[in-house]
N, C-alpha and C. Protein backbone atom coordinates (compact mmCIF):
# COMPACT_ATOMS: atom_id res chain seq x y z
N UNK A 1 75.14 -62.82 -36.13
CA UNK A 1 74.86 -63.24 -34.77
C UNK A 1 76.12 -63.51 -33.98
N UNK A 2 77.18 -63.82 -34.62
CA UNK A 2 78.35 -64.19 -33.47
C UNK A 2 78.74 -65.42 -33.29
N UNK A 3 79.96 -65.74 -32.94
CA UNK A 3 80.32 -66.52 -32.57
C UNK A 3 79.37 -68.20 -33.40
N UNK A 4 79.89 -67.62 -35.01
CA UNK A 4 79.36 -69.10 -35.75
C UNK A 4 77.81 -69.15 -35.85
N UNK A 5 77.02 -68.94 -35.05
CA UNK A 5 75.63 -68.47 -35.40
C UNK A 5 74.95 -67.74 -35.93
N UNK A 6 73.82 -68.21 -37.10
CA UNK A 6 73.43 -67.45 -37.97
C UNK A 6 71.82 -67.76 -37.36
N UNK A 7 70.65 -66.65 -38.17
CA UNK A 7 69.53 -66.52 -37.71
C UNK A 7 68.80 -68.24 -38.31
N UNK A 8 69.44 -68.86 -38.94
CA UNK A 8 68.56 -70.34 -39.26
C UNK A 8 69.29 -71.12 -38.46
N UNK A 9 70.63 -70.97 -37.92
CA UNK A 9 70.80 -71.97 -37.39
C UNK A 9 70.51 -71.82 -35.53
N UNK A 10 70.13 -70.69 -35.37
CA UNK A 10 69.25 -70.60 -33.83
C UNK A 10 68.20 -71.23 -34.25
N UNK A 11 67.15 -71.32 -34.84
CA UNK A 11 66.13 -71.43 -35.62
C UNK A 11 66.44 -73.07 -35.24
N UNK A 12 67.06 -73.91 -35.92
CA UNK A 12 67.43 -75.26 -35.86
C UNK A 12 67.06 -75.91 -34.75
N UNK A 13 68.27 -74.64 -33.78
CA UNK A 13 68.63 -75.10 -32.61
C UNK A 13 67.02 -75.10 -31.67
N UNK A 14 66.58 -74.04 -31.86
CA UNK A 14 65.31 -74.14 -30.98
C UNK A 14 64.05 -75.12 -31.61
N UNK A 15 64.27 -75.35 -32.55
CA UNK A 15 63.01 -75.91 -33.66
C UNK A 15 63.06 -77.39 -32.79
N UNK A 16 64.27 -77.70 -32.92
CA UNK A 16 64.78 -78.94 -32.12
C UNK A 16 64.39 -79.44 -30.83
N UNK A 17 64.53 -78.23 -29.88
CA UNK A 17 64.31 -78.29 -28.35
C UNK A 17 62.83 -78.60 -28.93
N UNK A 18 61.99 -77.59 -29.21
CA UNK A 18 60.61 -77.76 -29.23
C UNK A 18 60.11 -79.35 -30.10
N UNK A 19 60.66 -79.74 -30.55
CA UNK A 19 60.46 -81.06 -31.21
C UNK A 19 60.75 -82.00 -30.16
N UNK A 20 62.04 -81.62 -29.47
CA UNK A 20 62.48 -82.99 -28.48
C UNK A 20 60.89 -82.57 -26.98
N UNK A 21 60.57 -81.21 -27.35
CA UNK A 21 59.85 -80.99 -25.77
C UNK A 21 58.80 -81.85 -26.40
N UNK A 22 57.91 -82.15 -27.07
CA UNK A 22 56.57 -82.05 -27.71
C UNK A 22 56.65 -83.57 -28.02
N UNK A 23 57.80 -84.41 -27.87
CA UNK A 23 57.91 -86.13 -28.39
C UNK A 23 57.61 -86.69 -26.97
N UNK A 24 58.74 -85.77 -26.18
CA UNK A 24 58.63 -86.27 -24.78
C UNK A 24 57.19 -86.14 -23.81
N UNK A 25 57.16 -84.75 -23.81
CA UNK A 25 55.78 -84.74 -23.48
C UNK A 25 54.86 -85.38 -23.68
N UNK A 26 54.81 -85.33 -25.00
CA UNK A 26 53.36 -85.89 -25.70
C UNK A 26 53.23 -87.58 -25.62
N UNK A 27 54.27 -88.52 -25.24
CA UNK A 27 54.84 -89.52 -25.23
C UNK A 27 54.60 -90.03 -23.85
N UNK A 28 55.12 -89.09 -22.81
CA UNK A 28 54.84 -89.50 -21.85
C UNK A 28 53.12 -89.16 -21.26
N UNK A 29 52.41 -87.66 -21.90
CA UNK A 29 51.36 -87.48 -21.99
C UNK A 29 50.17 -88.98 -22.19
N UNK A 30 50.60 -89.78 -23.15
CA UNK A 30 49.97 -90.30 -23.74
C UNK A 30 50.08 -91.78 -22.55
N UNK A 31 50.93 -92.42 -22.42
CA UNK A 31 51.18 -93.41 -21.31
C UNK A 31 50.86 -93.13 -20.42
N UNK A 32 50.62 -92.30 -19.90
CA UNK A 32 50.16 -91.35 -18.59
C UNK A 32 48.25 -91.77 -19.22
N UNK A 33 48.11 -91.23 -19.92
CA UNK A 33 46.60 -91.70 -19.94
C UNK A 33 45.97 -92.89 -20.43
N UNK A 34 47.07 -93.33 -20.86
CA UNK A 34 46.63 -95.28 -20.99
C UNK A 34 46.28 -95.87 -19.74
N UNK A 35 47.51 -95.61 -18.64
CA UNK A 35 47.46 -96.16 -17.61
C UNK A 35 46.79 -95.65 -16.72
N UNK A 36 46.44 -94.31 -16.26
CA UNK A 36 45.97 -93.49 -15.67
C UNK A 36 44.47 -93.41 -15.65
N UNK A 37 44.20 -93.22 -16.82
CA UNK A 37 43.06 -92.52 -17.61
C UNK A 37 42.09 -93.58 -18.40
N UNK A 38 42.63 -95.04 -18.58
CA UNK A 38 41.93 -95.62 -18.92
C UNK A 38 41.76 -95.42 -20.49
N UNK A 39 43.02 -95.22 -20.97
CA UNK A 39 43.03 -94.94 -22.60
C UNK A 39 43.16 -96.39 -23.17
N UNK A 40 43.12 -96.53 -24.30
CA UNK A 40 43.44 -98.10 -25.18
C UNK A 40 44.40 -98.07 -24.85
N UNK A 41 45.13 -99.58 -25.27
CA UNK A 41 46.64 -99.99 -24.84
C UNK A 41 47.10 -99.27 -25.93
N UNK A 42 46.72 -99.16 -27.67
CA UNK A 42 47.67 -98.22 -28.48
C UNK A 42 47.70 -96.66 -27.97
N UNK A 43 47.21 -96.22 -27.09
CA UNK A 43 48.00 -95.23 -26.60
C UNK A 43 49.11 -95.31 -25.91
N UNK A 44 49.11 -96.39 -25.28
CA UNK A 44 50.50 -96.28 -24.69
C UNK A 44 51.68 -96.80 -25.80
N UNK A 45 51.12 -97.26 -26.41
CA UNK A 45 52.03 -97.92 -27.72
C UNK A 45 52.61 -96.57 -28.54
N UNK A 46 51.82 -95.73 -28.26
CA UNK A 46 51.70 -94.91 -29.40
C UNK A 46 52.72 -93.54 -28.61
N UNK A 47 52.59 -93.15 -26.69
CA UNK A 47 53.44 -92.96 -26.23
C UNK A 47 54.83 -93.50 -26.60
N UNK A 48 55.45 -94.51 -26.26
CA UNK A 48 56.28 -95.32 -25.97
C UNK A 48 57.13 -94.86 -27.43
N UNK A 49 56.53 -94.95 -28.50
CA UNK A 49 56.89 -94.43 -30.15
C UNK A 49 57.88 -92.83 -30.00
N UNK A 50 56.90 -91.43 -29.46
CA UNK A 50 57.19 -90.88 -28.92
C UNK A 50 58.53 -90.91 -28.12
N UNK A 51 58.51 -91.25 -27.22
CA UNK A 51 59.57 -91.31 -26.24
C UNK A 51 60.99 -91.74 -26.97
N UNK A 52 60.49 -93.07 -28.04
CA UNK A 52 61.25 -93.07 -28.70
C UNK A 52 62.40 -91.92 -29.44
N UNK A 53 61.66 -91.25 -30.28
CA UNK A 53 61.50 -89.93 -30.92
C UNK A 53 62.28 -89.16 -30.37
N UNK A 54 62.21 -89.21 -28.85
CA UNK A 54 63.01 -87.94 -27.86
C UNK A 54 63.86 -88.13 -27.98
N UNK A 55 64.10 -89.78 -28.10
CA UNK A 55 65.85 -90.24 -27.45
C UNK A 55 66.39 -89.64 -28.71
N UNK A 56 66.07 -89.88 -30.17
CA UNK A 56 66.97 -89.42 -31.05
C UNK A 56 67.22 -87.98 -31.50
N UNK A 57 65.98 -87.70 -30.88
CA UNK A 57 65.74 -85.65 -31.48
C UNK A 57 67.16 -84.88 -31.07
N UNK A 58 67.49 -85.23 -30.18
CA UNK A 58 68.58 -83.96 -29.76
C UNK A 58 69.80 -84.32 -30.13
N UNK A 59 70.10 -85.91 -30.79
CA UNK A 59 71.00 -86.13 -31.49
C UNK A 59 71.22 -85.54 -32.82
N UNK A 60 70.47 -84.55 -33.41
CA UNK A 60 70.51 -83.55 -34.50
C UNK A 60 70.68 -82.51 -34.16
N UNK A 61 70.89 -82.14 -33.01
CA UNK A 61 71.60 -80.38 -32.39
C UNK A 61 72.86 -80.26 -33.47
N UNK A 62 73.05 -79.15 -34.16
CA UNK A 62 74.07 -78.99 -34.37
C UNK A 62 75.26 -79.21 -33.58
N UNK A 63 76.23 -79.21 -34.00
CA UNK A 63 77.54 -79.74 -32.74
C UNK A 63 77.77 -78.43 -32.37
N UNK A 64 77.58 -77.38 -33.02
CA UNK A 64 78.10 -76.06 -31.90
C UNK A 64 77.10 -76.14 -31.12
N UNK A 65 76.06 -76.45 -31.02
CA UNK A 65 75.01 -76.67 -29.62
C UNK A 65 75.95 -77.28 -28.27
N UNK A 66 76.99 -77.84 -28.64
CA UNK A 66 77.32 -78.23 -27.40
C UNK A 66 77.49 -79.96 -27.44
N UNK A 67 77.78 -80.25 -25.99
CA UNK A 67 77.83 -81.93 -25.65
C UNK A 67 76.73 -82.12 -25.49
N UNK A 68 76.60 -83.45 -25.19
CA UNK A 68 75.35 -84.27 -24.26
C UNK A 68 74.95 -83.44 -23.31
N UNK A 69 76.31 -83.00 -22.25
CA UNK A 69 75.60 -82.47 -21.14
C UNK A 69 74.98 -81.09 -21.06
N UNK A 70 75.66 -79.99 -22.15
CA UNK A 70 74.98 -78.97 -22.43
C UNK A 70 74.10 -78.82 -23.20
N UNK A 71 73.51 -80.02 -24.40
CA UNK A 71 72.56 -80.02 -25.10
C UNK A 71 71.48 -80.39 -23.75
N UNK A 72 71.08 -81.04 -23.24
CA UNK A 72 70.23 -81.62 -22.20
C UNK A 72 70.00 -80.52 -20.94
N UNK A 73 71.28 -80.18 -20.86
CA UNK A 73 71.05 -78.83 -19.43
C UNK A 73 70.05 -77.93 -19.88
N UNK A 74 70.44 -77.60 -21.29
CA UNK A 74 70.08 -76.35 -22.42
C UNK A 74 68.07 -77.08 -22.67
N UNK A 75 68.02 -78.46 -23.17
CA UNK A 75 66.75 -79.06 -22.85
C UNK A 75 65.91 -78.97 -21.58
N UNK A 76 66.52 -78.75 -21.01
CA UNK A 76 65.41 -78.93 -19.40
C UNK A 76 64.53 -77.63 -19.34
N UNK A 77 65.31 -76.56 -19.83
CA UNK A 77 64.55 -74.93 -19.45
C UNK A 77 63.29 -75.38 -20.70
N UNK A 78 63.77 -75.82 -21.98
CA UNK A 78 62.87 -75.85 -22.84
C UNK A 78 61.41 -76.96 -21.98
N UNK A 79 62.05 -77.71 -21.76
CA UNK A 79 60.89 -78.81 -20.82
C UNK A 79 60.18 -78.04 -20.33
N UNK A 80 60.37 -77.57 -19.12
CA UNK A 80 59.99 -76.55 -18.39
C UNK A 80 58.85 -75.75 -18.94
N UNK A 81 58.98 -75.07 -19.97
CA UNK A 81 58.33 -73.93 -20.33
C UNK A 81 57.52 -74.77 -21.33
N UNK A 82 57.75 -75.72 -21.91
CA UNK A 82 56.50 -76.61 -22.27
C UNK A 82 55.85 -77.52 -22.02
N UNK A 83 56.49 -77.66 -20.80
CA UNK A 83 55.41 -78.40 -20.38
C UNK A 83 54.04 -77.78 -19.65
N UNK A 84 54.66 -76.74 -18.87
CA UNK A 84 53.41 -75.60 -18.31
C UNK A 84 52.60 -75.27 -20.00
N UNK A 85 53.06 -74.86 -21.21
CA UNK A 85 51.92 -74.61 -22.13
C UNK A 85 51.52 -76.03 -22.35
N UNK A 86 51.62 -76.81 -22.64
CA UNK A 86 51.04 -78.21 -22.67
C UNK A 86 49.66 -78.38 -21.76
N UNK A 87 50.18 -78.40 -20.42
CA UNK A 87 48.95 -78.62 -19.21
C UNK A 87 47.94 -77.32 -19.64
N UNK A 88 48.39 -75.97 -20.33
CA UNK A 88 47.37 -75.22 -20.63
C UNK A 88 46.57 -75.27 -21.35
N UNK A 89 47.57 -76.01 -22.92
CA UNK A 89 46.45 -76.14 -23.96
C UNK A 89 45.43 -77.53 -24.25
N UNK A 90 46.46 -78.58 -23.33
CA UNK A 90 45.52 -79.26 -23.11
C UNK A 90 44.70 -80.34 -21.93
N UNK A 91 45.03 -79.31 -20.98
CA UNK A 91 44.04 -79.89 -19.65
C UNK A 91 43.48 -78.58 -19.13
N UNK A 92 44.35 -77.21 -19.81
CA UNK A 92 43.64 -76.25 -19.38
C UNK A 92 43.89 -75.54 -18.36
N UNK A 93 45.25 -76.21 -17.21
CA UNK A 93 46.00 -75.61 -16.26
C UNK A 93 46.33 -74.53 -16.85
N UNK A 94 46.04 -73.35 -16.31
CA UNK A 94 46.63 -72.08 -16.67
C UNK A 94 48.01 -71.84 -15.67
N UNK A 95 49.12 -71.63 -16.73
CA UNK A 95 49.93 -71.43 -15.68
C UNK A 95 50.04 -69.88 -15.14
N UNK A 96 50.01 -69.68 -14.08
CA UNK A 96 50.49 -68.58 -13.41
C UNK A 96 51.47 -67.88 -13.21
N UNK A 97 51.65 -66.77 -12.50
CA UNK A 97 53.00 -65.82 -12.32
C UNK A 97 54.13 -66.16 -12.07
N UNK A 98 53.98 -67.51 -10.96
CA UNK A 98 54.81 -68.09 -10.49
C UNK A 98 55.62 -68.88 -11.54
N UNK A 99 54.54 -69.52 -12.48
CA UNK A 99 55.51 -70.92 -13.25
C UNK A 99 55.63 -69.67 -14.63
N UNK A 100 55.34 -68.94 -15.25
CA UNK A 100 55.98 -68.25 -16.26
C UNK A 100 57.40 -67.59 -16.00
N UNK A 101 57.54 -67.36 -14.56
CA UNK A 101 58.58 -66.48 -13.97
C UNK A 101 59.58 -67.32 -13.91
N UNK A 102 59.40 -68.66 -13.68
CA UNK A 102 60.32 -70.18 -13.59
C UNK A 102 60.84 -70.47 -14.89
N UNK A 103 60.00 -70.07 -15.45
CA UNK A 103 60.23 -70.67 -16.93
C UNK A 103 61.37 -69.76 -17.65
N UNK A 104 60.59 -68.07 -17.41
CA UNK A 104 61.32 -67.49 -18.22
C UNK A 104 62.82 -67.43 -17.47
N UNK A 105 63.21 -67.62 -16.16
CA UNK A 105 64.59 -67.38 -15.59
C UNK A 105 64.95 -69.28 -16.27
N UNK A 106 64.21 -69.78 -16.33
CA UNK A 106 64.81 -71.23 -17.12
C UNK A 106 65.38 -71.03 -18.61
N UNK A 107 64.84 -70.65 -19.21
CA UNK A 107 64.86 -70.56 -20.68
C UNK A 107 66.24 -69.22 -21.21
N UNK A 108 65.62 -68.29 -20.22
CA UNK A 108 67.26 -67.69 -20.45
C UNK A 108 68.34 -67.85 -19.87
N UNK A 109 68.10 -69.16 -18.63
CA UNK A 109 69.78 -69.94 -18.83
C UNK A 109 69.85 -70.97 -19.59
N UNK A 110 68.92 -71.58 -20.39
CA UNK A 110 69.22 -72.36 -21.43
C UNK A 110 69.85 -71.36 -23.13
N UNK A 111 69.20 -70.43 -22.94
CA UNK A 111 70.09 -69.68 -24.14
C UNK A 111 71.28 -68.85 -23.63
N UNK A 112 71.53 -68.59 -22.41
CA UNK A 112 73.24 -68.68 -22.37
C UNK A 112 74.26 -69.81 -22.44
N UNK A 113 73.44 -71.04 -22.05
CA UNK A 113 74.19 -72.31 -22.26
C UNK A 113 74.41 -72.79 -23.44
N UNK A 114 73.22 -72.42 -24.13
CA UNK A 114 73.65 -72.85 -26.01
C UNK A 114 74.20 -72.11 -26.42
N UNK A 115 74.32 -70.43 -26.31
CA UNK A 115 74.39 -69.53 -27.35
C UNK A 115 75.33 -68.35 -26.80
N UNK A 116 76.35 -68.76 -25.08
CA UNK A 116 77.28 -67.76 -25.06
C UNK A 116 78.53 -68.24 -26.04
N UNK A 117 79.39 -67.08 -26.39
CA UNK A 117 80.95 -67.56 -27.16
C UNK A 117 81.53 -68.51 -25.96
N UNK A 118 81.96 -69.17 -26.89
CA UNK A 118 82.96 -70.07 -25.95
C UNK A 118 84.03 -70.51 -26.64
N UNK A 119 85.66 -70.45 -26.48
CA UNK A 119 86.92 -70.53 -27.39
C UNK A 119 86.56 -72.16 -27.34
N UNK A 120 87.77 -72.53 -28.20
CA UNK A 120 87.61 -73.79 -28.62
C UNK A 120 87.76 -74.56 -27.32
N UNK A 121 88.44 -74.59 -26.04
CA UNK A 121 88.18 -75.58 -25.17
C UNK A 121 87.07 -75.33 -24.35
N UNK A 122 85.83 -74.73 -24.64
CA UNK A 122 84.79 -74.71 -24.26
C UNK A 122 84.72 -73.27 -22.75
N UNK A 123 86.35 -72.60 -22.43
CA UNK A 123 85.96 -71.71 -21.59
C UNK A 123 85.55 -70.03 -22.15
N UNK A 124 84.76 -69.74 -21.12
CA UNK A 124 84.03 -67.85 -22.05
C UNK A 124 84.79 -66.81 -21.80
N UNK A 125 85.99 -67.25 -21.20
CA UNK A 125 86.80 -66.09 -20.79
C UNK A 125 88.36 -65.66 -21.35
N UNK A 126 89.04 -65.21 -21.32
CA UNK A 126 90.07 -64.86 -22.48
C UNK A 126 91.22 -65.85 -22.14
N UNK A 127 91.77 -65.88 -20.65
CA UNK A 127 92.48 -66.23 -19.95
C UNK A 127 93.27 -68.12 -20.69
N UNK A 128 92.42 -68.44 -21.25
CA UNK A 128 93.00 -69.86 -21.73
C UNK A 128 92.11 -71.08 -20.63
N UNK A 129 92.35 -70.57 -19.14
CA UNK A 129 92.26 -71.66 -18.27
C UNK A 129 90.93 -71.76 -17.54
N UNK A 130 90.09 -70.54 -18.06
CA UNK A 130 88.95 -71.15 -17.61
C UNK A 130 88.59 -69.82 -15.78
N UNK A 131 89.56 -68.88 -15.83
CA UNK A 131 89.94 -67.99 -14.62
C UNK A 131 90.93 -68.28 -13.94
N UNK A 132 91.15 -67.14 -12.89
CA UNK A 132 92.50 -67.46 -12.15
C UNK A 132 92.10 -68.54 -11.14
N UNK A 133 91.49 -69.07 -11.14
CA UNK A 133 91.46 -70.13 -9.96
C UNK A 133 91.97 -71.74 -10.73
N UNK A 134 92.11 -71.73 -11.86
CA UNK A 134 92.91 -72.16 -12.58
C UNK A 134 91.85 -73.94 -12.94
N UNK A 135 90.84 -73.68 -12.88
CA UNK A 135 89.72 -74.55 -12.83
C UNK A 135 89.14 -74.20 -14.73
N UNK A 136 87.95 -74.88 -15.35
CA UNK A 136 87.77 -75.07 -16.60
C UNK A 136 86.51 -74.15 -16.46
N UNK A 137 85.98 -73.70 -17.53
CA UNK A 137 85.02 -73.38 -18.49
C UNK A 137 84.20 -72.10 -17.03
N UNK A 138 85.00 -71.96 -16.51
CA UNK A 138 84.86 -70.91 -14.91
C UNK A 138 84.31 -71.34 -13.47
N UNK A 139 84.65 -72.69 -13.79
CA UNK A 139 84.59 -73.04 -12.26
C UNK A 139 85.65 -73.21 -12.01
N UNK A 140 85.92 -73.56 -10.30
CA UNK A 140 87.32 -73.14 -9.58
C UNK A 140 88.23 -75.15 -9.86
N UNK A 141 87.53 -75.73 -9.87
CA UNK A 141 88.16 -77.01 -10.28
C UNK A 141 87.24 -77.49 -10.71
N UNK A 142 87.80 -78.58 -12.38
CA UNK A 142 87.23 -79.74 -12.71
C UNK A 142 86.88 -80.99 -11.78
N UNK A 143 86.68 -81.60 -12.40
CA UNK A 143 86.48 -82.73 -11.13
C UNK A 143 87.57 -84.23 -11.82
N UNK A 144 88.30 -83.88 -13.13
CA UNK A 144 89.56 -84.55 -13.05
C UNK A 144 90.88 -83.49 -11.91
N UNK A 145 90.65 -82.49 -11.81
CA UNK A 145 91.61 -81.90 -11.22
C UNK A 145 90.94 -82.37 -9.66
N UNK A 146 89.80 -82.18 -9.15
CA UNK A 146 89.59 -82.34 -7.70
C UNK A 146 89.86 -83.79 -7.29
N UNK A 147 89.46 -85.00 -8.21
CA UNK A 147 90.25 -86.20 -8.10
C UNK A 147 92.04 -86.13 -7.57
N UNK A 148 92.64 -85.52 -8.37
CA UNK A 148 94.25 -85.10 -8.38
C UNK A 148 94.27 -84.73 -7.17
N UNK A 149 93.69 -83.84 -7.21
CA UNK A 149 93.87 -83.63 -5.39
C UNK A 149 93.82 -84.55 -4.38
N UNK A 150 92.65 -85.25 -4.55
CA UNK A 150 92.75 -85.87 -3.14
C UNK A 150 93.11 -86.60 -3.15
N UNK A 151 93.78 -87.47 -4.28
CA UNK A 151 94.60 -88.30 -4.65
C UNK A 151 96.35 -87.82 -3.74
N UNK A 152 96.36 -86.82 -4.31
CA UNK A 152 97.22 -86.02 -3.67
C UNK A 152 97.44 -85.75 -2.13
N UNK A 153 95.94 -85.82 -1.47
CA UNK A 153 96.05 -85.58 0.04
C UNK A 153 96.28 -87.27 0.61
N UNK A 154 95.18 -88.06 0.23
CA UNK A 154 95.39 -89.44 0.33
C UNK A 154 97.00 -90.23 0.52
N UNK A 155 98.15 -89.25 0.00
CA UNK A 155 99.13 -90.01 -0.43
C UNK A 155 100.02 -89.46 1.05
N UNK A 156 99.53 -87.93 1.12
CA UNK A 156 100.35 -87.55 2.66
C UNK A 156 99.65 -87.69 3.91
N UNK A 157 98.31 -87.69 3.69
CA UNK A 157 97.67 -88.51 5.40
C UNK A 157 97.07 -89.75 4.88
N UNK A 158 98.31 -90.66 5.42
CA UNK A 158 96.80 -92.16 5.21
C UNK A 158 96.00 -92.14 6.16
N UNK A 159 95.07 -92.81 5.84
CA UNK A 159 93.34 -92.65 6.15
C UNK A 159 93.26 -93.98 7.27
N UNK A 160 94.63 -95.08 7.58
CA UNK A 160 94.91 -95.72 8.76
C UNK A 160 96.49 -95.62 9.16
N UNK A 161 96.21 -95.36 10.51
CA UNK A 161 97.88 -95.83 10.22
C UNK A 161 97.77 -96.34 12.00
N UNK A 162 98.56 -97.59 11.85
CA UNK A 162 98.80 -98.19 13.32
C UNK A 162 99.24 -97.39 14.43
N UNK A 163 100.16 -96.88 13.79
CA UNK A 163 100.93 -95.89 15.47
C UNK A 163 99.51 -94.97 15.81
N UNK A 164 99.42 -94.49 15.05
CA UNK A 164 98.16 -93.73 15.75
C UNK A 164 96.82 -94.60 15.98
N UNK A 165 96.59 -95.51 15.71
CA UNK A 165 95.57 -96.39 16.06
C UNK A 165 95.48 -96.86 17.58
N UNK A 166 96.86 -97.33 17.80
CA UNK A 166 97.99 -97.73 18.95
C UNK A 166 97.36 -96.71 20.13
N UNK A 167 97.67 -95.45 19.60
CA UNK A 167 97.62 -94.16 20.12
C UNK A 167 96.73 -93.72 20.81
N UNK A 168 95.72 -94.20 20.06
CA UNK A 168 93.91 -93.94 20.24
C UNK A 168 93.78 -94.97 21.27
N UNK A 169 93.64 -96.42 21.51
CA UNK A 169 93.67 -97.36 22.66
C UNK A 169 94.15 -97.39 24.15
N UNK A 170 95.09 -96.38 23.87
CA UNK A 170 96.37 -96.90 25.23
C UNK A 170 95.80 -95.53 25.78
């Protein structure tokens, strides 16, 4: 498969999403009809357990899955696409053209986010820096570098200055 991935450890990786979709869901599913729906209070107890469940599930991504923020970006498409089968299989919402079409442009940017090569500082391109715009992982600046900047502009226009205040009055 490439780039460190083998056919069990995609397998992992997705087994996972669908575990973290199905805690959350089903978690919040369930509190949703305690309160809603007029379920016993151990349903919501029994939600709340669940939810639990979510918080730790994606803390077992393999680490080539990525950080926090790309394990979770990479989670949302999975949300997405289960939660529409969820409302199908069990309230019976059929989803339509519209939300399969959402899903599937969701789900295959969640498997470029888990599963393109990426060199060891996390950019996909050969260059070292992320492209010529000299920004990370192919955007044109980080946002420690866009700080630098205006740190940088801040230092040659101050943001008051008397003579020109002066200036503005008279």
């Amino acid at each position: 498969m490439g780039a460190g991935w083998s056919v069990g450890s995609v397998g992992t990786v997705l087994g996972l999403f669908v575990a973290a979709g199905l805690a959350e869901i089903g978690g919040g599913w369930m509190v949703w009809a305690s309160i809603r729906e007029g379920k016993r209070w151990y349903w919501a107890l029994g939600g709340v357990g669940l939810l639990v469940a979510y918080g730790f599930i994606p803390t077992l991504q393999p680490q080539q899955s990525g950080d926090f923020g790309r394990v979770y970006a990479a989670y949302g498409a999975w949300f997405i696409l289960l939660s529409l089968l969820w409302a199908w299989a069990v309230e019976g919402q059929r989803p339509d053209r519209a939300d399969l079409g959402g899903a599937a442009l969701a789900v295959v940017g969640a498997m470029l986010i888990t599963f393109l090569p990426r060199d060891a500082k996390g950019d996909d391109d050969d260059d070292g820096g992320g492209g010529s715009s000299g920004g990370h992982a192919g955007m044109p600046l980080a946002a420690p570098e866009v700080a630098l900047q205006l740190e940088q502009e801040e230092e040659r226009q101050p943001l008051y200055s008397p003579r020109a205040a002066g200036a503005a009055t008279s």
